[in-house]
N, C-alpha and C. Protein backbone atom coordinates (compact mmCIF):
# COMPACT_ATOMS: atom_id res chain seq x y z
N UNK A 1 36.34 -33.46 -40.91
CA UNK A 1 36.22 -34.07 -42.22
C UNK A 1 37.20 -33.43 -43.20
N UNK A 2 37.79 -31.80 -42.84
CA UNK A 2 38.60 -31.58 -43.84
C UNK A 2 39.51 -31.86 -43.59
N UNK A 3 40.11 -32.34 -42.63
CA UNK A 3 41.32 -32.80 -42.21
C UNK A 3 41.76 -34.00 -43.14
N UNK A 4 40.74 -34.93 -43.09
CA UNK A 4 40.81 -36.56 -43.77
C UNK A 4 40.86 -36.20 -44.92
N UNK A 5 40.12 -35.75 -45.93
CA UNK A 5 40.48 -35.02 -47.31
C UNK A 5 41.46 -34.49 -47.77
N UNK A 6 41.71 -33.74 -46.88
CA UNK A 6 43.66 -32.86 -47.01
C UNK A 6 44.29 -34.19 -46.64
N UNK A 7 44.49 -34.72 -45.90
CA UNK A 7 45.47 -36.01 -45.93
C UNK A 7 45.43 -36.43 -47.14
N UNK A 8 43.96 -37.21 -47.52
CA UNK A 8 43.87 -38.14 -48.67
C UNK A 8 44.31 -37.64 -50.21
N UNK A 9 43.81 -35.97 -50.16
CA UNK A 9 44.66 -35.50 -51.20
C UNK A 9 46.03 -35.25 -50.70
N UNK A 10 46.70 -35.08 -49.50
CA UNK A 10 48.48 -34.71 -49.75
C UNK A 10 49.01 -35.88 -50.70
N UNK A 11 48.52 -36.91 -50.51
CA UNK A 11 48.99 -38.50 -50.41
C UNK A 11 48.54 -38.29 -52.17
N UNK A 12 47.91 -38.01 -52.61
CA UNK A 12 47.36 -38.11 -54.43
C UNK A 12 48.49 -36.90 -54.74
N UNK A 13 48.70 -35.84 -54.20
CA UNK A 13 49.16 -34.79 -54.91
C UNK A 13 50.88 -34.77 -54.98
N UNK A 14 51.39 -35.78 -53.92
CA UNK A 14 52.92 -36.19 -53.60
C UNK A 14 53.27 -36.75 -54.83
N UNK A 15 52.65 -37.94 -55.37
CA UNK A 15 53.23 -38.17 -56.86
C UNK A 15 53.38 -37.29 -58.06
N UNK A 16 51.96 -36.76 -57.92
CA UNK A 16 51.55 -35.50 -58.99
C UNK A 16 52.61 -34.96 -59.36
N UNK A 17 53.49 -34.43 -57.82
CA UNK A 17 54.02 -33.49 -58.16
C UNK A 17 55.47 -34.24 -58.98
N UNK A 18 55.76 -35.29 -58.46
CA UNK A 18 57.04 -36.18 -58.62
C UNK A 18 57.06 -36.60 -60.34
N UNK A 19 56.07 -37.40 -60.56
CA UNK A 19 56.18 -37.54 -61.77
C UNK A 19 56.10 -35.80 -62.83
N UNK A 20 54.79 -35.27 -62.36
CA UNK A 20 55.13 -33.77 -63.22
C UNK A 20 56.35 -33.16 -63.22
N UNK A 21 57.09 -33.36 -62.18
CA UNK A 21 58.48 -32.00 -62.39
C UNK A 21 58.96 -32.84 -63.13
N UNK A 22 59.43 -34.81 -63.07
CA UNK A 22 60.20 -35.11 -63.69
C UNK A 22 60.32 -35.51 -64.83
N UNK A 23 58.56 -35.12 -65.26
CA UNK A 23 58.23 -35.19 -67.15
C UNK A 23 59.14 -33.76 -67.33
N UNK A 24 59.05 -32.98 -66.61
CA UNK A 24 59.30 -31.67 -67.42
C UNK A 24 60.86 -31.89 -67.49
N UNK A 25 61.63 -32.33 -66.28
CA UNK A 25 63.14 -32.63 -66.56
C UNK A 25 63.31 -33.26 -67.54
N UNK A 26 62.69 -34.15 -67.83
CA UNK A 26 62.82 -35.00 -68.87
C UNK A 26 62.81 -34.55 -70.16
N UNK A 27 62.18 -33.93 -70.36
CA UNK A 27 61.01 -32.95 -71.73
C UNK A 27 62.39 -31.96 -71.85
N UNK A 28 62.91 -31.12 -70.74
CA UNK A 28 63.95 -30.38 -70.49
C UNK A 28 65.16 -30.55 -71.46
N UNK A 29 65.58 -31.71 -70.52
CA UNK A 29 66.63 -32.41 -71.24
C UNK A 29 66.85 -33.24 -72.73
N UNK A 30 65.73 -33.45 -73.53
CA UNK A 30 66.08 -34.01 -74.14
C UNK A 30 65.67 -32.42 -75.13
N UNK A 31 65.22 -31.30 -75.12
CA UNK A 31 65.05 -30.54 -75.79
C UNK A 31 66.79 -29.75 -75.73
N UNK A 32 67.28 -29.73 -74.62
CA UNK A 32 68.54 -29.66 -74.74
C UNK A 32 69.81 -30.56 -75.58
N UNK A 33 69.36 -31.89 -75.38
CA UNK A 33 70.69 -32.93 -76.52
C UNK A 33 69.90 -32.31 -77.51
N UNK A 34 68.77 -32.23 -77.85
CA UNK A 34 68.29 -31.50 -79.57
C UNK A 34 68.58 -30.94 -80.43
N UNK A 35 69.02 -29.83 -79.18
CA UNK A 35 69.42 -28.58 -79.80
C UNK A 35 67.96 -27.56 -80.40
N UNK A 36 67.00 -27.84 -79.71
CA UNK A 36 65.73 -27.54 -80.22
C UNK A 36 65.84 -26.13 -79.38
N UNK A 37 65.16 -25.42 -80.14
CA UNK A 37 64.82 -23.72 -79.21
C UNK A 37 63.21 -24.10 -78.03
N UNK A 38 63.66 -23.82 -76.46
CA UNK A 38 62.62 -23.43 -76.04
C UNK A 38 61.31 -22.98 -76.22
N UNK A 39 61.21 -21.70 -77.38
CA UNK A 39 60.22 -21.17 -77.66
C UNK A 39 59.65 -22.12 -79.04
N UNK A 40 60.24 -23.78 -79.07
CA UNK A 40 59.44 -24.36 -79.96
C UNK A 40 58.28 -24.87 -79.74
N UNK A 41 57.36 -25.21 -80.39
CA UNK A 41 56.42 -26.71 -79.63
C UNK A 41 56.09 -27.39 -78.91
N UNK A 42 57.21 -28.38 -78.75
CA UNK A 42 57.63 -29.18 -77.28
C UNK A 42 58.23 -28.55 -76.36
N UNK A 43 58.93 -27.08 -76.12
CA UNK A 43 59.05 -26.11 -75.98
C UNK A 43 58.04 -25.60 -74.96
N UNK A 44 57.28 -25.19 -75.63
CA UNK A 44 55.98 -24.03 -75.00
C UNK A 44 55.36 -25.34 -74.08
N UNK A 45 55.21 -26.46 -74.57
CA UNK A 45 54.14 -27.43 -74.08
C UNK A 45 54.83 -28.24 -72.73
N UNK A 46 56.04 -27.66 -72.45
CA UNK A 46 56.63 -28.20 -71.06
C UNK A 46 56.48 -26.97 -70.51
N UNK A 47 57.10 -25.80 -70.63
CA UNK A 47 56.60 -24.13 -70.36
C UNK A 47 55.21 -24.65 -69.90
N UNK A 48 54.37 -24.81 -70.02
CA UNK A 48 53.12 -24.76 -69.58
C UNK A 48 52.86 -25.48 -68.70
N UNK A 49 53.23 -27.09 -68.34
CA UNK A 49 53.33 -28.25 -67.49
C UNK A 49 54.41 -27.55 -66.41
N UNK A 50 55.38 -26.89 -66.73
CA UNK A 50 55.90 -26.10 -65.22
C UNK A 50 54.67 -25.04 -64.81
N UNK A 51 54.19 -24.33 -65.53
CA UNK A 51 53.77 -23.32 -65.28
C UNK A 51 52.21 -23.70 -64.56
N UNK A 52 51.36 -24.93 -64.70
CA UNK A 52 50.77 -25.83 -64.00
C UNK A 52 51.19 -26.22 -62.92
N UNK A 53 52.29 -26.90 -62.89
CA UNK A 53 52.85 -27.48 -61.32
C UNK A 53 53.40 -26.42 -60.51
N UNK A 54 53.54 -25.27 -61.28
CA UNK A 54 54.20 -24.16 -59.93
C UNK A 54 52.80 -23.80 -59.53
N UNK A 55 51.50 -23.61 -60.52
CA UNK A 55 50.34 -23.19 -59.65
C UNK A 55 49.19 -23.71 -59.02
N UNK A 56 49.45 -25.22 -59.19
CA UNK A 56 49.44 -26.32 -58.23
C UNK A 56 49.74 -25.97 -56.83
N UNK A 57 51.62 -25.99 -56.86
CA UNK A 57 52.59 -25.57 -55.29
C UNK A 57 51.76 -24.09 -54.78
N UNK A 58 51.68 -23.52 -55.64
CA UNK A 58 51.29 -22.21 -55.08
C UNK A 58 49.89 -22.37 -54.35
N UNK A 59 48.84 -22.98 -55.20
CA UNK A 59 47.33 -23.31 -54.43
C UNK A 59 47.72 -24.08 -52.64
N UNK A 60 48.41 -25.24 -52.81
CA UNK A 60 48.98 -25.67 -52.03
C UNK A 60 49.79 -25.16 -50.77
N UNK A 61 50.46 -24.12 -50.66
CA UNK A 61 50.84 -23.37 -49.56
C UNK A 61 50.46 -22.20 -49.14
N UNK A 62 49.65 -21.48 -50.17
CA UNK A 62 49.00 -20.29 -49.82
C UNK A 62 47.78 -19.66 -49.26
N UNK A 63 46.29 -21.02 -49.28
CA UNK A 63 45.21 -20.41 -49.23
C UNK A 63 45.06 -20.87 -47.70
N UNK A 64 44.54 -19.71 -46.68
CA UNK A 64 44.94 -20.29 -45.62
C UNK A 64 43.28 -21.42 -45.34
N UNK A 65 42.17 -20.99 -46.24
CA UNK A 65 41.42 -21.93 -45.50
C UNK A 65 41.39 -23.72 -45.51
N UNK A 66 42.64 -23.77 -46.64
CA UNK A 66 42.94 -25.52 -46.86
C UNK A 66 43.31 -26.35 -45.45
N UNK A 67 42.88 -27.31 -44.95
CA UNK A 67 43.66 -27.84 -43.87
C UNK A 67 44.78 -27.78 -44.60
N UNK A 68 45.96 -27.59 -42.86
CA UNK A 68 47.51 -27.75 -43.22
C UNK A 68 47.85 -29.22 -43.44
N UNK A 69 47.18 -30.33 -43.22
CA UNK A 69 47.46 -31.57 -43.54
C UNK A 69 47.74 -31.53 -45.40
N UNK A 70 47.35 -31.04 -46.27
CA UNK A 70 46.90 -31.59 -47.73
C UNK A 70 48.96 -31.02 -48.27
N UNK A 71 49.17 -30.06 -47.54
CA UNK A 71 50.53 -29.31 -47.76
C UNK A 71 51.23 -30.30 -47.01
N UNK A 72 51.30 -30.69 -46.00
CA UNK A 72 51.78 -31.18 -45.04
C UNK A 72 52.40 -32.32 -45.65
N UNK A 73 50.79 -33.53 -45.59
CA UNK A 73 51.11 -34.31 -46.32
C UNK A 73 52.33 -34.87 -47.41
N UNK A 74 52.00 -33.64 -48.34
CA UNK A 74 52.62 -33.79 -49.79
C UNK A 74 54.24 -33.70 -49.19
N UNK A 75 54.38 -32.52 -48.46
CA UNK A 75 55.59 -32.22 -47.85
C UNK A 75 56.41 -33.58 -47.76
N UNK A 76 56.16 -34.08 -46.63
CA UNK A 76 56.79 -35.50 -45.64
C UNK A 76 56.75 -36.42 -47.02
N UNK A 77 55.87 -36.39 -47.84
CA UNK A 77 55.89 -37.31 -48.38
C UNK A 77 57.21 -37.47 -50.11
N UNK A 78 57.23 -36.32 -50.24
CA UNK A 78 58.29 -36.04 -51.18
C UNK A 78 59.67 -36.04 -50.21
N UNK A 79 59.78 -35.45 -48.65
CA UNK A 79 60.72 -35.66 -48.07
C UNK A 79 61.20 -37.27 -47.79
N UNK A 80 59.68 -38.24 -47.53
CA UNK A 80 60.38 -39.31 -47.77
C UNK A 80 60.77 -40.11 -48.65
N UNK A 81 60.52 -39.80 -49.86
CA UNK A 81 61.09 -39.80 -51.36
C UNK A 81 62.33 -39.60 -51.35
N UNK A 82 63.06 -38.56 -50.74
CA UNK A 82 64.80 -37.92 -50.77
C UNK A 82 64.54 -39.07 -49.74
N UNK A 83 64.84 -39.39 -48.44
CA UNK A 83 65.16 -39.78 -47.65
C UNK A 83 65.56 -41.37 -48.25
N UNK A 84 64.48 -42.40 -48.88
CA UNK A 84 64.66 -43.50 -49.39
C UNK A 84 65.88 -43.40 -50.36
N UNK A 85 65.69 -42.24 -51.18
CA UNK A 85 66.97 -42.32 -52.59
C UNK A 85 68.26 -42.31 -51.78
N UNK A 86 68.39 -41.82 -50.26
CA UNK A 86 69.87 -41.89 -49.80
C UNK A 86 69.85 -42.94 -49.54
N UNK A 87 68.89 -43.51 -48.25
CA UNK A 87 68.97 -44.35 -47.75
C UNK A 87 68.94 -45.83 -48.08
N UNK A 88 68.13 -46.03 -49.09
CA UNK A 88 67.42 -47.49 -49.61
C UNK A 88 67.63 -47.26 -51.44
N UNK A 89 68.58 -46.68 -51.97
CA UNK A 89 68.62 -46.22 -53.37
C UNK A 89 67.50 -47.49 -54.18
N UNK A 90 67.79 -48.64 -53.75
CA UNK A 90 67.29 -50.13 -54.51
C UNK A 90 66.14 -50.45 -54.81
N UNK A 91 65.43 -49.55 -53.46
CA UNK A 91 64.20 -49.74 -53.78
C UNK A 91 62.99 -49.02 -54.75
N UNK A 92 63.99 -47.75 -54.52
CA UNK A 92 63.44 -47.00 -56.11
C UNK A 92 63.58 -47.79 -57.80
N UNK A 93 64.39 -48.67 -57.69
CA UNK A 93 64.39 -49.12 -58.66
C UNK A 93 63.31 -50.64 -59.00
N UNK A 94 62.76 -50.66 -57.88
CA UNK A 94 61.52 -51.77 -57.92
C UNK A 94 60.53 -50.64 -58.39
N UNK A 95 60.48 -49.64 -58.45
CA UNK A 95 59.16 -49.03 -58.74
C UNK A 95 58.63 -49.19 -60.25
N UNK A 96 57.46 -49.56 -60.85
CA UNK A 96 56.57 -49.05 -62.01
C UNK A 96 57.40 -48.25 -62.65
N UNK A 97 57.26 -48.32 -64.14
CA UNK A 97 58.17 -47.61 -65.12
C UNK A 97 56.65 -46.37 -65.26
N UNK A 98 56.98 -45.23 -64.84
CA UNK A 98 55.78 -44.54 -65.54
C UNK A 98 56.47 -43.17 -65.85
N UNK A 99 55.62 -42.60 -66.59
CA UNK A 99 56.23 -41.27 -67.23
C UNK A 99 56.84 -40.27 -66.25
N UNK A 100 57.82 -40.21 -66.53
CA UNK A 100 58.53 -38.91 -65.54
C UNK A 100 59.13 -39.45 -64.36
N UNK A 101 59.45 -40.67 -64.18
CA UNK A 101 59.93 -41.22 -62.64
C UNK A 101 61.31 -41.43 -63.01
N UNK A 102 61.78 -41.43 -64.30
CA UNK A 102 63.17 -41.20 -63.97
C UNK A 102 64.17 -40.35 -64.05
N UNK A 103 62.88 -38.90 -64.33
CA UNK A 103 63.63 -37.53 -64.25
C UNK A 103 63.42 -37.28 -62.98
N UNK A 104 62.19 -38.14 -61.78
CA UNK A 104 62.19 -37.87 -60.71
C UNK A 104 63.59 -38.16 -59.82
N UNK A 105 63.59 -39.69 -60.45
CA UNK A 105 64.92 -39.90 -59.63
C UNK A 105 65.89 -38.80 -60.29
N UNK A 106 66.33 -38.70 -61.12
CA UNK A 106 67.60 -37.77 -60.89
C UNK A 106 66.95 -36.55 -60.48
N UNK A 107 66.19 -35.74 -60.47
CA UNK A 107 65.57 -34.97 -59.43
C UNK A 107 66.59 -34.95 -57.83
N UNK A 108 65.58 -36.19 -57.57
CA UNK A 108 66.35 -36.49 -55.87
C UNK A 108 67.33 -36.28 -55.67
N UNK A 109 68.10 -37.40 -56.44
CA UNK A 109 69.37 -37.31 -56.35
C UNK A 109 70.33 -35.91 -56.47
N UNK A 110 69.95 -35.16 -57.56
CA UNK A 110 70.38 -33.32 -57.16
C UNK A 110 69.73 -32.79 -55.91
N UNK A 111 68.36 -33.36 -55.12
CA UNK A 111 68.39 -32.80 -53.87
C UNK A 111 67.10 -31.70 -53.88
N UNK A 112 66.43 -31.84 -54.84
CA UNK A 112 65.47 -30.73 -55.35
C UNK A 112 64.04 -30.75 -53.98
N UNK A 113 64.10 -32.20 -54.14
CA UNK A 113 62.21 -32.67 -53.28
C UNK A 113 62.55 -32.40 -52.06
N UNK A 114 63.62 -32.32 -51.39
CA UNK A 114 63.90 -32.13 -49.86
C UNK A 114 63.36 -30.17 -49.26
N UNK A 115 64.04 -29.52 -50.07
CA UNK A 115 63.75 -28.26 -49.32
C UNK A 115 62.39 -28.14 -50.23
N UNK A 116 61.92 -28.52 -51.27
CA UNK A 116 60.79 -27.97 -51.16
C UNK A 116 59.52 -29.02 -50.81
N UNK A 117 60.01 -29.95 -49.98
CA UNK A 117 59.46 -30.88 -49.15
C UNK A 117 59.09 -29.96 -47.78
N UNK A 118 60.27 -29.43 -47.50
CA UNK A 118 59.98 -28.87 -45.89
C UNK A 118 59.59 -27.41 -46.11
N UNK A 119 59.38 -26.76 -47.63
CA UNK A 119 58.41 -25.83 -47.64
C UNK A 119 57.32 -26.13 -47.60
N UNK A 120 56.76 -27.38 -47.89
CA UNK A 120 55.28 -27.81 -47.55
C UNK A 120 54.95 -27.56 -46.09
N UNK A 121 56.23 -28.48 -45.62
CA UNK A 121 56.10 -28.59 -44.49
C UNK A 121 55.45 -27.89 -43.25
N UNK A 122 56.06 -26.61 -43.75
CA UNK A 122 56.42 -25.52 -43.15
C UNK A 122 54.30 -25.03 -42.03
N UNK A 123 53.38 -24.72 -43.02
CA UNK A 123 52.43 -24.18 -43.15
C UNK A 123 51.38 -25.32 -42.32
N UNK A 124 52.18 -26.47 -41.78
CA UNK A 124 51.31 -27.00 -40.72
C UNK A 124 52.10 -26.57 -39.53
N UNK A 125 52.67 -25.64 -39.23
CA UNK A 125 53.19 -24.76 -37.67
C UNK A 125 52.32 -24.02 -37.50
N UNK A 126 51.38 -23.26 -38.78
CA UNK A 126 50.98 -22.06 -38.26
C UNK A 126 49.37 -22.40 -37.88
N UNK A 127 49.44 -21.59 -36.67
CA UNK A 127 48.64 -22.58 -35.76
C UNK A 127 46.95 -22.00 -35.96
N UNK A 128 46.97 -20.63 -36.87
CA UNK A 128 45.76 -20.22 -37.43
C UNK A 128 45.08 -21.10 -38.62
N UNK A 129 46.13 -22.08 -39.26
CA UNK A 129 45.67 -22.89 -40.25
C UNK A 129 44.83 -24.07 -39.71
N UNK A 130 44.40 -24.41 -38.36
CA UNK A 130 44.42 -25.33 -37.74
C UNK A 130 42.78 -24.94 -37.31
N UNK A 131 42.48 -23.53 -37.34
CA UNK A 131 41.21 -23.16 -36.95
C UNK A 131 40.55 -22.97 -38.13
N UNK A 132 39.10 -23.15 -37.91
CA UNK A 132 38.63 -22.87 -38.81
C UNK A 132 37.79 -21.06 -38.46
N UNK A 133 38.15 -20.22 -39.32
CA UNK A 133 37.94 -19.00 -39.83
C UNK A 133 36.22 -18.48 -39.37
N UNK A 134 35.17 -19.18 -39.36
CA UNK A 134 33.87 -18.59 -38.94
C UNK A 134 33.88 -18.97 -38.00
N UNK A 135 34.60 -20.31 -36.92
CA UNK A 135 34.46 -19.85 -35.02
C UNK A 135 34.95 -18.67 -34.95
N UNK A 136 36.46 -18.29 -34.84
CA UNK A 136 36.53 -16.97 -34.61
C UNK A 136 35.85 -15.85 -34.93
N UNK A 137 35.26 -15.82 -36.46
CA UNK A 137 34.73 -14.78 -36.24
C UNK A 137 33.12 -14.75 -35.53
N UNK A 138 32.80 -15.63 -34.94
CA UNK A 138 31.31 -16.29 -34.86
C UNK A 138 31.68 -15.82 -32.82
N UNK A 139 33.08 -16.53 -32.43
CA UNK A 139 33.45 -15.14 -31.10
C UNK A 139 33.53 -14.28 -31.06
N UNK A 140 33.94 -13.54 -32.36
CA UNK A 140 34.00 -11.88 -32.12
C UNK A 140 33.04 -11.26 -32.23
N UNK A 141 32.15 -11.83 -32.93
CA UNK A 141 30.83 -11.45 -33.27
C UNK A 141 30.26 -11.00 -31.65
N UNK A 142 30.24 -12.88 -31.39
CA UNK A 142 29.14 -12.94 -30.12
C UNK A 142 29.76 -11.77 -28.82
N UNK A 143 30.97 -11.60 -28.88
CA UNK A 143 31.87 -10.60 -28.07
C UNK A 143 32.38 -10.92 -26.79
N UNK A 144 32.28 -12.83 -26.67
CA UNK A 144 32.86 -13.44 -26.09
C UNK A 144 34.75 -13.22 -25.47
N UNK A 145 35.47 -12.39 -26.14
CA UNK A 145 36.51 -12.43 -26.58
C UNK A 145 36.95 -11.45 -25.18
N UNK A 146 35.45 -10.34 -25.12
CA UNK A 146 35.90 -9.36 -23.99
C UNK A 146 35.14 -10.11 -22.56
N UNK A 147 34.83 -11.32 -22.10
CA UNK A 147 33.86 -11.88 -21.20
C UNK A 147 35.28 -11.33 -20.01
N UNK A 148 34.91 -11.22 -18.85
CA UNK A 148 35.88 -11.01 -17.66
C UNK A 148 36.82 -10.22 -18.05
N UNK A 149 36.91 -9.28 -18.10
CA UNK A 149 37.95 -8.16 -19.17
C UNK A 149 37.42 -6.63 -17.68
N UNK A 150 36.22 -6.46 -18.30
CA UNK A 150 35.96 -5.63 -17.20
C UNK A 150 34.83 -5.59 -16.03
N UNK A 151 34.88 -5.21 -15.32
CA UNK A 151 34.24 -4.92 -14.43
C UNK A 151 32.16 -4.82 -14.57
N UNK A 152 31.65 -5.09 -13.85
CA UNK A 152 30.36 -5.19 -14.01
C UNK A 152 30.28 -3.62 -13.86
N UNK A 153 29.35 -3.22 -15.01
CA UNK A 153 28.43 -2.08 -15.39
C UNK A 153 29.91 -0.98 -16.37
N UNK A 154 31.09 -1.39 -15.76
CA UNK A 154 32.19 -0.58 -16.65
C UNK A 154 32.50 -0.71 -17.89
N UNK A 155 32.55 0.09 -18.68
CA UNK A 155 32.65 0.23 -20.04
C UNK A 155 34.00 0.76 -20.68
N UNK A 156 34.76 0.09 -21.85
CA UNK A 156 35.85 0.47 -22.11
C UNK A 156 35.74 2.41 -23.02
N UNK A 157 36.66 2.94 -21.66
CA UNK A 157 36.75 4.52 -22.14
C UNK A 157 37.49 4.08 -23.67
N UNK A 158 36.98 4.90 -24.60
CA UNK A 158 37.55 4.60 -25.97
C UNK A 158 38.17 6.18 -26.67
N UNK A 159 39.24 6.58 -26.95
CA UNK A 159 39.33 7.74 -26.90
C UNK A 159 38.78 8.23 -28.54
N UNK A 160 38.29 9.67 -28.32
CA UNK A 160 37.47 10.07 -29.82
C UNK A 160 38.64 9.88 -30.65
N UNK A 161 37.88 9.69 -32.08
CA UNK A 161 38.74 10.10 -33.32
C UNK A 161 39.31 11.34 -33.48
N UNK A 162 40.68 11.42 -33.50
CA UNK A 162 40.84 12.67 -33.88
C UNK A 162 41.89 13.40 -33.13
N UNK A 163 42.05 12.45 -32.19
CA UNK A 163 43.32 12.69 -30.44
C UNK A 163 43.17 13.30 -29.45
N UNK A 164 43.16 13.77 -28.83
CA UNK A 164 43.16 14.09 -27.20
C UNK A 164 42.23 14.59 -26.49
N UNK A 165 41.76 14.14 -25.85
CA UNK A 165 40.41 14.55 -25.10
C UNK A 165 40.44 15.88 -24.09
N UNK A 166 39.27 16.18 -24.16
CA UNK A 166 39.67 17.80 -23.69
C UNK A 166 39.08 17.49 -22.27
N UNK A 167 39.64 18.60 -21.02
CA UNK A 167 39.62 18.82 -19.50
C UNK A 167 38.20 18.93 -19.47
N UNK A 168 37.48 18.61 -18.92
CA UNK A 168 36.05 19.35 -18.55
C UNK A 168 36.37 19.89 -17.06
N UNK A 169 35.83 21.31 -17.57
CA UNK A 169 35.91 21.90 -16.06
C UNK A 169 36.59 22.50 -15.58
């Protein structure tokens, strides 16, 4: 079930991220033709909308108990965002006028959504993201982990704390 959820959110959070960076390009740039100082108003209030979407990306690739699908997802899906702007430029331009989609496109077009497309990417390889965290420890517990390891009635010699075991005898 968390699998289907992490999909269904990669797929909600792929725009998120598209339109948010490209309000802030947007917000960016026109505080630049301004001539307005950063530390103004409109200023601080894009400062903050990055500072949201980087800890968004960050929730997104870091916590390992998220399925890797919800990263994954978002990944492929901003990668196929770059991929259409090379390939099919035309059809980006059928899209809905909505806030920030045409700082997205020039986004693409500099090449931005691709590598940090395949940093999403990345965190459905690792193959501990794929388990869930209380089987394993629910084997180590049970001590399944050592079953056929040793010998009937033999016990693992464990050496004391402290280093070297002394001669008897």
């Amino acid at each position: 079930m968390r699998h289907v959820v992490g999909f269904l959110a990669g797929l909600i959070l792929a725009p998120v991220i598209l339109l948010g960076s490209g309000w802030a390009f947007a917000r960016l740039t026109g505080l630049n033709r301004d001539g307005a100082a950063f530390l103004s108003t409109s200023g601080l209030v894009t400062l903050a909308g990055m500072c949201g979407l980087a800890l968004l990306l960050a929730l997104l690739m870091v916590p390992p108990r998220l399925t890797p699908l919800l990263p994954g997802v978002a990944g492929l899906s901003l990668a196929g965002f770059t991929a259409i702007h090379v390939l099919r430029p035309e059809i980006l331009e059928r899209l809905p006028s909505l806030p920030g989609l045409g700082g997205a496109i020039t986004l693409t077009g500099l090449g931005l959504y691709l590598p940090l497309g395949l940093a999403l990417i990345v965190p459905m390889f690792a193959a501990a993201r794929w388990s869930r965290r209380e089987m394993v420890e629910e084997n180590l517990a049970s001590g399944e982990y050592l079953d056929g390891i040793y010998e009937d009635g033999e016990e693992a010699q464990l050496p004391r704390r402290g280093g070297r075991r002394r001669k008897s005898g």
